[in-house]
PDB file of N, CA and C in Angstrom:
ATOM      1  N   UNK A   1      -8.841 153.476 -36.000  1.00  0.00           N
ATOM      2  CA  UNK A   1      -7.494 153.208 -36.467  1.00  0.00           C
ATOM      3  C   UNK A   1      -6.528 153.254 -35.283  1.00  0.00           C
ATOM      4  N   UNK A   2      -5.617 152.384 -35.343  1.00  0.00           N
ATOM      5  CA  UNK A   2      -5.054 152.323 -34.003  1.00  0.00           C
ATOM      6  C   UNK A   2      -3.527 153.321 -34.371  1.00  0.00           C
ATOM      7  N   UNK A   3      -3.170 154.252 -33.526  1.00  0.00           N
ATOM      8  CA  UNK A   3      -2.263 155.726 -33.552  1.00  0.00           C
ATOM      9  C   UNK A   3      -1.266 155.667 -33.078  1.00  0.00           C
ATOM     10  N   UNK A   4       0.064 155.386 -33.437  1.00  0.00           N
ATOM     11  CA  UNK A   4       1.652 155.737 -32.769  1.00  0.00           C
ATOM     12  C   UNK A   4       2.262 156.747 -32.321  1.00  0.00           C
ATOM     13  N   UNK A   5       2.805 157.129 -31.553  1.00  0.00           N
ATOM     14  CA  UNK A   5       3.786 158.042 -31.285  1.00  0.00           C
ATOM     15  C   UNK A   5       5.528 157.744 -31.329  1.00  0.00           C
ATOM     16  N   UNK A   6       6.042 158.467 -32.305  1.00  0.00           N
ATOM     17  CA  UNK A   6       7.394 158.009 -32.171  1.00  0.00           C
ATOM     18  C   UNK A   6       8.265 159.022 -31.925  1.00  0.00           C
ATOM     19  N   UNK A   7       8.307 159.024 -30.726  1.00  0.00           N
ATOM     20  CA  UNK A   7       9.294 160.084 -29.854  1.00  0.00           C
ATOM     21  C   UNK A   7      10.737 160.241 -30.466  1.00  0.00           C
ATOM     22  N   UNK A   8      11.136 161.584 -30.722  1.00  0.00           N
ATOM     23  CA  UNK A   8      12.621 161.807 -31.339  1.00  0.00           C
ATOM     24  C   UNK A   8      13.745 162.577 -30.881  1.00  0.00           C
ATOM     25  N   UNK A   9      14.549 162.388 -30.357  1.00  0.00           N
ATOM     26  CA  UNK A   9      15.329 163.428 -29.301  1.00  0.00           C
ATOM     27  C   UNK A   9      16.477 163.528 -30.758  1.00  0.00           C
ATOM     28  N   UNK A  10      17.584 164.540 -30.559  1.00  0.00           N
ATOM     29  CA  UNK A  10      18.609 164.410 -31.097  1.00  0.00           C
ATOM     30  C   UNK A  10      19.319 163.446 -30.483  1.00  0.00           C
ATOM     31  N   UNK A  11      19.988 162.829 -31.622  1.00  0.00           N
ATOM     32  CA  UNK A  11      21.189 161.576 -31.288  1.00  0.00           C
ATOM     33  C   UNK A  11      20.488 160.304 -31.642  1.00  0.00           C
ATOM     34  N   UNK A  12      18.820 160.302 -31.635  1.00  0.00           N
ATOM     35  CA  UNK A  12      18.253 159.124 -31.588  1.00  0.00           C
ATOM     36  C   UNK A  12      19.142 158.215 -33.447  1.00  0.00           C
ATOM     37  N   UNK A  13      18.557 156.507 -32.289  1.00  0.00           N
ATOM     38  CA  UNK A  13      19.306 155.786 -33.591  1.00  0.00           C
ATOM     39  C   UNK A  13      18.504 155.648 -34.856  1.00  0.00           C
ATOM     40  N   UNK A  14      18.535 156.047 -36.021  1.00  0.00           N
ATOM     41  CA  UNK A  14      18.018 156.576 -37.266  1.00  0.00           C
ATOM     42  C   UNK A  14      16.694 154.873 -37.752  1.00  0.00           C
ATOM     43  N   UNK A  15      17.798 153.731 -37.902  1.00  0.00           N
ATOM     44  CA  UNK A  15      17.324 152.854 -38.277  1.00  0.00           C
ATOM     45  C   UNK A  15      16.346 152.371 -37.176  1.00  0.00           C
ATOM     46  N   UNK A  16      16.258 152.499 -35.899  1.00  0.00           N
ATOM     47  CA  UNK A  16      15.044 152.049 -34.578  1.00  0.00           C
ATOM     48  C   UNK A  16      13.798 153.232 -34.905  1.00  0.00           C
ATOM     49  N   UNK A  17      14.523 154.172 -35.438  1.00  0.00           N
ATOM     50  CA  UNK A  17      13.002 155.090 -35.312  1.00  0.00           C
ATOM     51  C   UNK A  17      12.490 154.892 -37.019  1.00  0.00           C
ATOM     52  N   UNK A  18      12.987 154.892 -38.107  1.00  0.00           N
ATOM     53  CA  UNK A  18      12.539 154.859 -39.379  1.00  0.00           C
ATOM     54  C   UNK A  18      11.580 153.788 -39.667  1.00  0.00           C
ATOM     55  N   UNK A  19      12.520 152.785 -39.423  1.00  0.00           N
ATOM     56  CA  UNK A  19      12.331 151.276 -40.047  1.00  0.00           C
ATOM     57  C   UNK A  19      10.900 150.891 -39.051  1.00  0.00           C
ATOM     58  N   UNK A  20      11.041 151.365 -38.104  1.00  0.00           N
ATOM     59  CA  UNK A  20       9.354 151.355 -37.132  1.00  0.00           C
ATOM     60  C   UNK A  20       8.324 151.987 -37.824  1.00  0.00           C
ATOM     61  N   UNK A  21       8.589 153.399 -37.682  1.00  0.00           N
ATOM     62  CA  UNK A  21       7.622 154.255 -38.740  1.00  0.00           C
ATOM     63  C   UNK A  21       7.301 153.594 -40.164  1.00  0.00           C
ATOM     64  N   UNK A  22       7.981 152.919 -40.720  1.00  0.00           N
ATOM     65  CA  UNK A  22       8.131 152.795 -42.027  1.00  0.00           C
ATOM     66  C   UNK A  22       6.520 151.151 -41.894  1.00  0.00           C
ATOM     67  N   UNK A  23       7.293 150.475 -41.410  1.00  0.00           N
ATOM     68  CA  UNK A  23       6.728 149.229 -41.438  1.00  0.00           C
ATOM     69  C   UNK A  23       5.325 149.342 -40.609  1.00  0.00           C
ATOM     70  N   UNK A  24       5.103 150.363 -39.400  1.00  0.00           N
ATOM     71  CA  UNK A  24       3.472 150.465 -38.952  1.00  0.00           C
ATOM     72  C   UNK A  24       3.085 151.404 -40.072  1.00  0.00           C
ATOM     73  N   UNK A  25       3.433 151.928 -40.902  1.00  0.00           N
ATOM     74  CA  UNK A  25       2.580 152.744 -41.886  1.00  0.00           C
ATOM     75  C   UNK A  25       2.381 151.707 -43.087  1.00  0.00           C
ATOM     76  N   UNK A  26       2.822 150.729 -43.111  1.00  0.00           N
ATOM     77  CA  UNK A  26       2.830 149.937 -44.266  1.00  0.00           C
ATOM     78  C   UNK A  26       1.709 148.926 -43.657  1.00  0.00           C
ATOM     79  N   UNK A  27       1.668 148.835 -42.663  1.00  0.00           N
ATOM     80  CA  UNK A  27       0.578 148.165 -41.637  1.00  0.00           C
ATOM     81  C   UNK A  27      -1.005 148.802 -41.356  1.00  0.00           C
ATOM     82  N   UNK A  28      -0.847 150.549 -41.752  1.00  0.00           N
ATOM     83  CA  UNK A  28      -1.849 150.930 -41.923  1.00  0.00           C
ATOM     84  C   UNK A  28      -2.189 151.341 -40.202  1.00  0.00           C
ATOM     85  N   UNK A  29      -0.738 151.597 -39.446  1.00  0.00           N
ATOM     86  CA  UNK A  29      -0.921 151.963 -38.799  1.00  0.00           C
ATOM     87  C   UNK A  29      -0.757 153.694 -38.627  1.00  0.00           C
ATOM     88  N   UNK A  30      -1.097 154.247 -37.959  1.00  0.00           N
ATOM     89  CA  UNK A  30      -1.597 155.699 -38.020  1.00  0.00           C
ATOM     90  C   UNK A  30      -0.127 155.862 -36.979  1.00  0.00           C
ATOM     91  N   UNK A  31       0.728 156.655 -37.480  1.00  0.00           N
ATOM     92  CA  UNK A  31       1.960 156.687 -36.984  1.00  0.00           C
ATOM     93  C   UNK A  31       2.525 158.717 -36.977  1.00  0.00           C
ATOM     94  N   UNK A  32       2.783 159.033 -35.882  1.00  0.00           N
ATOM     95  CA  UNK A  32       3.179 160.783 -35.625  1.00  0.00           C
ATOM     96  C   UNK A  32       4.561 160.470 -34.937  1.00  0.00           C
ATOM     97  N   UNK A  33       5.060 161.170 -35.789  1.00  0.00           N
ATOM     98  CA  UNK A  33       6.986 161.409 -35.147  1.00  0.00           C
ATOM     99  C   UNK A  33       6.482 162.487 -34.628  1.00  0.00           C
ATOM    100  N   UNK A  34       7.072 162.544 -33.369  1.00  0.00           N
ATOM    101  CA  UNK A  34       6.959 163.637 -32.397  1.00  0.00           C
ATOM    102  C   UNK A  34       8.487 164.407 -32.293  1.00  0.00           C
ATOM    103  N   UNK A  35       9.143 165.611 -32.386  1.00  0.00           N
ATOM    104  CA  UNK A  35      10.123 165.814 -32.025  1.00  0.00           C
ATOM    105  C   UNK A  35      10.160 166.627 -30.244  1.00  0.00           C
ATOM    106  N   UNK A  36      11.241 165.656 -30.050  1.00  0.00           N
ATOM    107  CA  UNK A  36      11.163 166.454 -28.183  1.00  0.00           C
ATOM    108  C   UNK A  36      12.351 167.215 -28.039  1.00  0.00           C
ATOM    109  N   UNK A  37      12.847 168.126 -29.007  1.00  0.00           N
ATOM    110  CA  UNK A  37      13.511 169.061 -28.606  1.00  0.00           C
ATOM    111  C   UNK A  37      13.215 170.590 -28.975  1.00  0.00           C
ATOM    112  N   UNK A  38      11.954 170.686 -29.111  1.00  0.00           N
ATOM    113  CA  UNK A  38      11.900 171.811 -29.562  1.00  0.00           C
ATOM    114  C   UNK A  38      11.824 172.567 -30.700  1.00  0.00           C
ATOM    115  N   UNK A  39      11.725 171.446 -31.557  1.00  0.00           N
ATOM    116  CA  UNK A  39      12.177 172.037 -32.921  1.00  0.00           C
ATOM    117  C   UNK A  39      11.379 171.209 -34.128  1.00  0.00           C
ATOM    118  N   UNK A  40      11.120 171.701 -35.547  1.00  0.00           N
ATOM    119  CA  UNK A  40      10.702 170.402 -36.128  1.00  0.00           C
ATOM    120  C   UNK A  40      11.676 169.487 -36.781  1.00  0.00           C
ATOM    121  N   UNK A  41      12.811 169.771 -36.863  1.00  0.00           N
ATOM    122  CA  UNK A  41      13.928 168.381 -37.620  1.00  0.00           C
ATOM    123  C   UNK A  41      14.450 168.652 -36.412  1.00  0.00           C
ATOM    124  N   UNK A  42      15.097 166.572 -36.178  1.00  0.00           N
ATOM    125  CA  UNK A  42      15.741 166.031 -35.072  1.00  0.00           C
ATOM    126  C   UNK A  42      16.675 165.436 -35.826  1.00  0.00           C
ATOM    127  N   UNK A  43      18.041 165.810 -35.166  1.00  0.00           N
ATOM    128  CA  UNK A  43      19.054 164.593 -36.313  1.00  0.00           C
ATOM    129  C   UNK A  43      19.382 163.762 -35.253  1.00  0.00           C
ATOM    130  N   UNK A  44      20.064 162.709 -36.099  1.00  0.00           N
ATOM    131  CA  UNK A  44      20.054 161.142 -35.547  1.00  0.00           C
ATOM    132  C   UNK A  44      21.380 161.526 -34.957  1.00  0.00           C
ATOM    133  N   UNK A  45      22.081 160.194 -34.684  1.00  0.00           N
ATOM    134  CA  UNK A  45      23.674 159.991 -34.181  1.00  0.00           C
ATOM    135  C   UNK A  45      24.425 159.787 -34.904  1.00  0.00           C
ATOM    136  N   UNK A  46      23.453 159.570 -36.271  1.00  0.00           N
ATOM    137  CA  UNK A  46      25.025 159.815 -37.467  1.00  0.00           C
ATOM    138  C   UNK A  46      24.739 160.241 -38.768  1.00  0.00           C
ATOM    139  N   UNK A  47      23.743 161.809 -38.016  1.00  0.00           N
ATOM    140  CA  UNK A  47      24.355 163.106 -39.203  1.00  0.00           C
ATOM    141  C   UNK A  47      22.561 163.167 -39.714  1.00  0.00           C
ATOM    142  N   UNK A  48      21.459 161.717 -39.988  1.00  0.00           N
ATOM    143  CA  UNK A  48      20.630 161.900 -41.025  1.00  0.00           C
ATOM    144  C   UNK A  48      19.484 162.988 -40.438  1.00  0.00           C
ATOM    145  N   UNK A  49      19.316 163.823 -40.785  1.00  0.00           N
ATOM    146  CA  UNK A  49      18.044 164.833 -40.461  1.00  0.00           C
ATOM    147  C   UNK A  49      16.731 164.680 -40.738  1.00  0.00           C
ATOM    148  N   UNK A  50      15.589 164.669 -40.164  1.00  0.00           N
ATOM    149  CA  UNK A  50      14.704 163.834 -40.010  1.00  0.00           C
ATOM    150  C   UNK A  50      13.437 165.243 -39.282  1.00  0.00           C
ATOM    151  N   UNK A  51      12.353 165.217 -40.649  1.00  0.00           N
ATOM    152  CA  UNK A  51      11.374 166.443 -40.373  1.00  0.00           C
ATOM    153  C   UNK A  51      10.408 165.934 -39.677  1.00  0.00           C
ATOM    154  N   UNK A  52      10.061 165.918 -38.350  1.00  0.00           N
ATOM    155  CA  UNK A  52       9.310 165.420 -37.360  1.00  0.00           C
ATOM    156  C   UNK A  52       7.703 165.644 -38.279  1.00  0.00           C
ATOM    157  N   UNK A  53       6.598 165.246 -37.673  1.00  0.00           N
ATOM    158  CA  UNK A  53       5.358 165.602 -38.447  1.00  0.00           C
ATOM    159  C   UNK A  53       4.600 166.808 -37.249  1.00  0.00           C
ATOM    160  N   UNK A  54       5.651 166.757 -35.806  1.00  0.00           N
ATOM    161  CA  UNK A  54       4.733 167.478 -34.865  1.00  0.00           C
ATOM    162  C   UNK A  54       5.985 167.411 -33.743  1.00  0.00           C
ATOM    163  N   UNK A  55       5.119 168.637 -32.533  1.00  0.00           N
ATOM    164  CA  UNK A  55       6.341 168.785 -31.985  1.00  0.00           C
ATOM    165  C   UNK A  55       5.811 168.041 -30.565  1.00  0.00           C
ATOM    166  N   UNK A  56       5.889 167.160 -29.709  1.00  0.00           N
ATOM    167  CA  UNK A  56       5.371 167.124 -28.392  1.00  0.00           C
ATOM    168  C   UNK A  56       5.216 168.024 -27.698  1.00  0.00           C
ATOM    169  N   UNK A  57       3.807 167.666 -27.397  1.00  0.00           N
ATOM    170  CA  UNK A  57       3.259 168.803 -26.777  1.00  0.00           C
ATOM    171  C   UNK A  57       2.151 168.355 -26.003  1.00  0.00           C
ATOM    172  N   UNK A  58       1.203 168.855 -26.253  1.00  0.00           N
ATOM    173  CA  UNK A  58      -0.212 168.299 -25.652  1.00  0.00           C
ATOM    174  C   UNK A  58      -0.577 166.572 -26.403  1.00  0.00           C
ATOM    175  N   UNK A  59      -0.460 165.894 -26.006  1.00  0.00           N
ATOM    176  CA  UNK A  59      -0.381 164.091 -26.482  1.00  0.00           C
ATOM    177  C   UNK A  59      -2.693 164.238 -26.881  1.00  0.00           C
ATOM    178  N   UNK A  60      -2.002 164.088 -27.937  1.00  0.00           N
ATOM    179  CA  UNK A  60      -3.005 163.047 -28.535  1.00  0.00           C
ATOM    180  C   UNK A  60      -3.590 161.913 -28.155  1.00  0.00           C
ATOM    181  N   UNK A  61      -4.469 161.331 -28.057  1.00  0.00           N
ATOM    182  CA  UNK A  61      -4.661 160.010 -27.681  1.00  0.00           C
ATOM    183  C   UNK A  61      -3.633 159.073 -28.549  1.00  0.00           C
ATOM    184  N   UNK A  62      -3.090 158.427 -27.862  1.00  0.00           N
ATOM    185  CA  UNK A  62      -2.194 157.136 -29.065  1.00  0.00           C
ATOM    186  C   UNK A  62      -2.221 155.850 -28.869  1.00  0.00           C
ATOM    187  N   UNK A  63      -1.994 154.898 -28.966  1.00  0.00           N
ATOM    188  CA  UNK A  63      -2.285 153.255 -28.356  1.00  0.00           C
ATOM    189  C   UNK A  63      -1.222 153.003 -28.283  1.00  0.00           C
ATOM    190  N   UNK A  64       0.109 153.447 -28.352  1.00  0.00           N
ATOM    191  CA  UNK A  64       1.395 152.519 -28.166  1.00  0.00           C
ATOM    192  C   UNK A  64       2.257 154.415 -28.654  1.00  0.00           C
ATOM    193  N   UNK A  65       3.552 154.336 -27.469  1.00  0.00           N
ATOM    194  CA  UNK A  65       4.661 155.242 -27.689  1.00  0.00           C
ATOM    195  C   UNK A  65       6.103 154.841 -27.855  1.00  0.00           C
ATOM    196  N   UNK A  66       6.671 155.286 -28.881  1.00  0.00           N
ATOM    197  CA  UNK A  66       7.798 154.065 -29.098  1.00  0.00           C
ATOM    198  C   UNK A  66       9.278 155.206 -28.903  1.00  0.00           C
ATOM    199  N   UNK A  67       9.917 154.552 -28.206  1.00  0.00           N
ATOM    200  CA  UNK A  67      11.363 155.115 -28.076  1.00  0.00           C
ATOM    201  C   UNK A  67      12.357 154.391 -28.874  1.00  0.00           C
ATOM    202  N   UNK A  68      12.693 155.216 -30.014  1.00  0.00           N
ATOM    203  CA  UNK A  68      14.063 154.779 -30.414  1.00  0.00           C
ATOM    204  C   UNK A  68      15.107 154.653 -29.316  1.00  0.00           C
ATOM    205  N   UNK A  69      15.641 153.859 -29.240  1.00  0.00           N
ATOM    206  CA  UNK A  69      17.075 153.592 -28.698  1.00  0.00           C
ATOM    207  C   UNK A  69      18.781 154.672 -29.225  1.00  0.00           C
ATOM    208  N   UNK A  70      19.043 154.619 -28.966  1.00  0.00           N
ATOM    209  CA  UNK A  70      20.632 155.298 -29.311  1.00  0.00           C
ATOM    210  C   UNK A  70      21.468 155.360 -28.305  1.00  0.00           C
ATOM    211  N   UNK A  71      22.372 156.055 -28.142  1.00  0.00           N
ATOM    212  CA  UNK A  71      22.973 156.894 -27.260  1.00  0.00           C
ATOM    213  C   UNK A  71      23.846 158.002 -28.113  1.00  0.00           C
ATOM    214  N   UNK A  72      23.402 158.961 -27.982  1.00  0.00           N
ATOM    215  CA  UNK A  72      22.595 159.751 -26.633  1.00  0.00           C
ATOM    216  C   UNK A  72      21.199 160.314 -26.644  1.00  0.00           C
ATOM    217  N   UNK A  73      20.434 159.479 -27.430  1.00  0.00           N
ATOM    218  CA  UNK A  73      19.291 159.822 -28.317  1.00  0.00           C
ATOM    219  C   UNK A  73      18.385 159.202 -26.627  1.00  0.00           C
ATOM    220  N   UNK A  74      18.516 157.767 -26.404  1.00  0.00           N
ATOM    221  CA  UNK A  74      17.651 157.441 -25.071  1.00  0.00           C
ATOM    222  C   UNK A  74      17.969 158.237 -23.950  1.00  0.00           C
ATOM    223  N   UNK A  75      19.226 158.992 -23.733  1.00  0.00           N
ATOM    224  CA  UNK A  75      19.376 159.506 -22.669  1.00  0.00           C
ATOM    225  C   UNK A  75      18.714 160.698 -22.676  1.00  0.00           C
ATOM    226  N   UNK A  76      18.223 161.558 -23.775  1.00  0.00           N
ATOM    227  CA  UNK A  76      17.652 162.836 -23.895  1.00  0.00           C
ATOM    228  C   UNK A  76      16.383 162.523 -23.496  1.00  0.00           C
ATOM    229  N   UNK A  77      15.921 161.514 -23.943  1.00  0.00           N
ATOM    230  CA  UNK A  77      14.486 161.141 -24.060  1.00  0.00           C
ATOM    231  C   UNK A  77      14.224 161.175 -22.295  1.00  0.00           C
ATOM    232  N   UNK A  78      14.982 160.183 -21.549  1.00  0.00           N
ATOM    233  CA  UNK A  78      14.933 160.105 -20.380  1.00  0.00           C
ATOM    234  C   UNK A  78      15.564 161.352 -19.721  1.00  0.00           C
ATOM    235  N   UNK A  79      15.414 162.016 -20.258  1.00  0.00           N
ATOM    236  CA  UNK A  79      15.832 163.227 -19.167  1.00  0.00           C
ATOM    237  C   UNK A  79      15.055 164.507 -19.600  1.00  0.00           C
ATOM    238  N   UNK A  80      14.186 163.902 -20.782  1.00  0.00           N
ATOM    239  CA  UNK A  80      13.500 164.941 -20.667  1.00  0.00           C
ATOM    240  C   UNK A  80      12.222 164.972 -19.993  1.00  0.00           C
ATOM    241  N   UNK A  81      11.545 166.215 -19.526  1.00  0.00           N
ATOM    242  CA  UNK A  81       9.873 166.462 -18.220  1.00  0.00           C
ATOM    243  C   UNK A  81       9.272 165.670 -19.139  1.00  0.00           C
ATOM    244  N   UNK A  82       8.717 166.610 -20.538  1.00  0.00           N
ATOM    245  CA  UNK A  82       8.169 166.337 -21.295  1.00  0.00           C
ATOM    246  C   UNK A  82       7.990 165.141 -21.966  1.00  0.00           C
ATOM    247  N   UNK A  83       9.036 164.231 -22.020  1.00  0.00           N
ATOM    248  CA  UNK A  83       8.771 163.010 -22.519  1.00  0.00           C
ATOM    249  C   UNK A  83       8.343 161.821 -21.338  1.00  0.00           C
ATOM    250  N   UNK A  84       8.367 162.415 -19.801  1.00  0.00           N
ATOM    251  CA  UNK A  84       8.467 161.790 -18.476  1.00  0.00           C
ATOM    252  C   UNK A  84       6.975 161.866 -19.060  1.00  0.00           C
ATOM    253  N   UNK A  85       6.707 163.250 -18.771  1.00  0.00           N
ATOM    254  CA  UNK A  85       5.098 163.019 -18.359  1.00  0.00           C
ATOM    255  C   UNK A  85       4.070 162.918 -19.623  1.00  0.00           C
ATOM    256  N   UNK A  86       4.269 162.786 -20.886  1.00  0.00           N
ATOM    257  CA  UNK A  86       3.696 161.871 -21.585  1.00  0.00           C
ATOM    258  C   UNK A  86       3.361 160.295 -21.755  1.00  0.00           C
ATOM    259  N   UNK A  87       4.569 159.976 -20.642  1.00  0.00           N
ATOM    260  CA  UNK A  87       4.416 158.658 -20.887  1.00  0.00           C
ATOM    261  C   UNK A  87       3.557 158.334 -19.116  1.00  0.00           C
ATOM    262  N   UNK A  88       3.933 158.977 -18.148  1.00  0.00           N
ATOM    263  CA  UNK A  88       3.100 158.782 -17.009  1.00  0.00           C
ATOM    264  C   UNK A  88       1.845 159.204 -17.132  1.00  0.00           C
ATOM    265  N   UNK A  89       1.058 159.812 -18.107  1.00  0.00           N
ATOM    266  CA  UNK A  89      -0.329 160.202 -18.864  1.00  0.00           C
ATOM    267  C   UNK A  89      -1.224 158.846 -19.564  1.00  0.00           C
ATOM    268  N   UNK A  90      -0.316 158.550 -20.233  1.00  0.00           N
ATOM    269  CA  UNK A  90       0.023 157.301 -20.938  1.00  0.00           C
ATOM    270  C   UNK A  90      -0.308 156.518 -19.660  1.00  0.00           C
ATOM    271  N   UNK A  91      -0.078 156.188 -18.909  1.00  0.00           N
ATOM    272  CA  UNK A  91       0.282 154.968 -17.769  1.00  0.00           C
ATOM    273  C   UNK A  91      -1.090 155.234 -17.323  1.00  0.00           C
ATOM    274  N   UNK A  92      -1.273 156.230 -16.945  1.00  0.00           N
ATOM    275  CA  UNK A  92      -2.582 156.968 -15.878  1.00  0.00           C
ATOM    276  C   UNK A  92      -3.810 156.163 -16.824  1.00  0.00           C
ATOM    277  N   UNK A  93      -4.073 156.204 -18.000  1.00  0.00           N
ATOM    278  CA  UNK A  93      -4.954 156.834 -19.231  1.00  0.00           C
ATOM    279  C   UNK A  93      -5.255 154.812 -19.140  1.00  0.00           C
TER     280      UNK A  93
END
């Protein structure tokens, strides 16, 4: 089964990360919201709260990692170690 990662910072934009999740699971794709702040609910940039399924951490094997867009949701993402070096794992792999 081919496995997603959908990376979630606070601020991220609600409809880039849902409507993804929503439609590869309807695809029968094997899809994990990851939250990268530490916590298991990440809220969006306007207010909706959102219960991650897992927290980033040690990466799973996945075939594709998807960044919601926002601001200031992409800027967390990019500034965070943890989301750096999942995806340079990713690159390596």
């Amino acid at each position: 089964m081919t496995k997603a990662a959908v990376l979630l910072a606070d601020g991220f934009e609600e409809i880039e990360a849902i409507t993804i999740v929503d439609v590869l699971r309807r695809g029968a794709v094997g899809v994990d919201m990851l939250a990268t702040n530490g916590r298991d609910e990440v809220t969006g940039d306007h207010g909706i709260v959102v219960r991650a399924d897992a927290r980033l951490g040690t990466m799973d094997p996945y075939d594709a990692i998807i960044l919601p867009g926002g601001h200031p949701g992409a800027v967390a993402l990019r500034d965070n170690d943890a989301v750096i070096a999942a995806l340079q794992e990713m690159d390596a792999a």
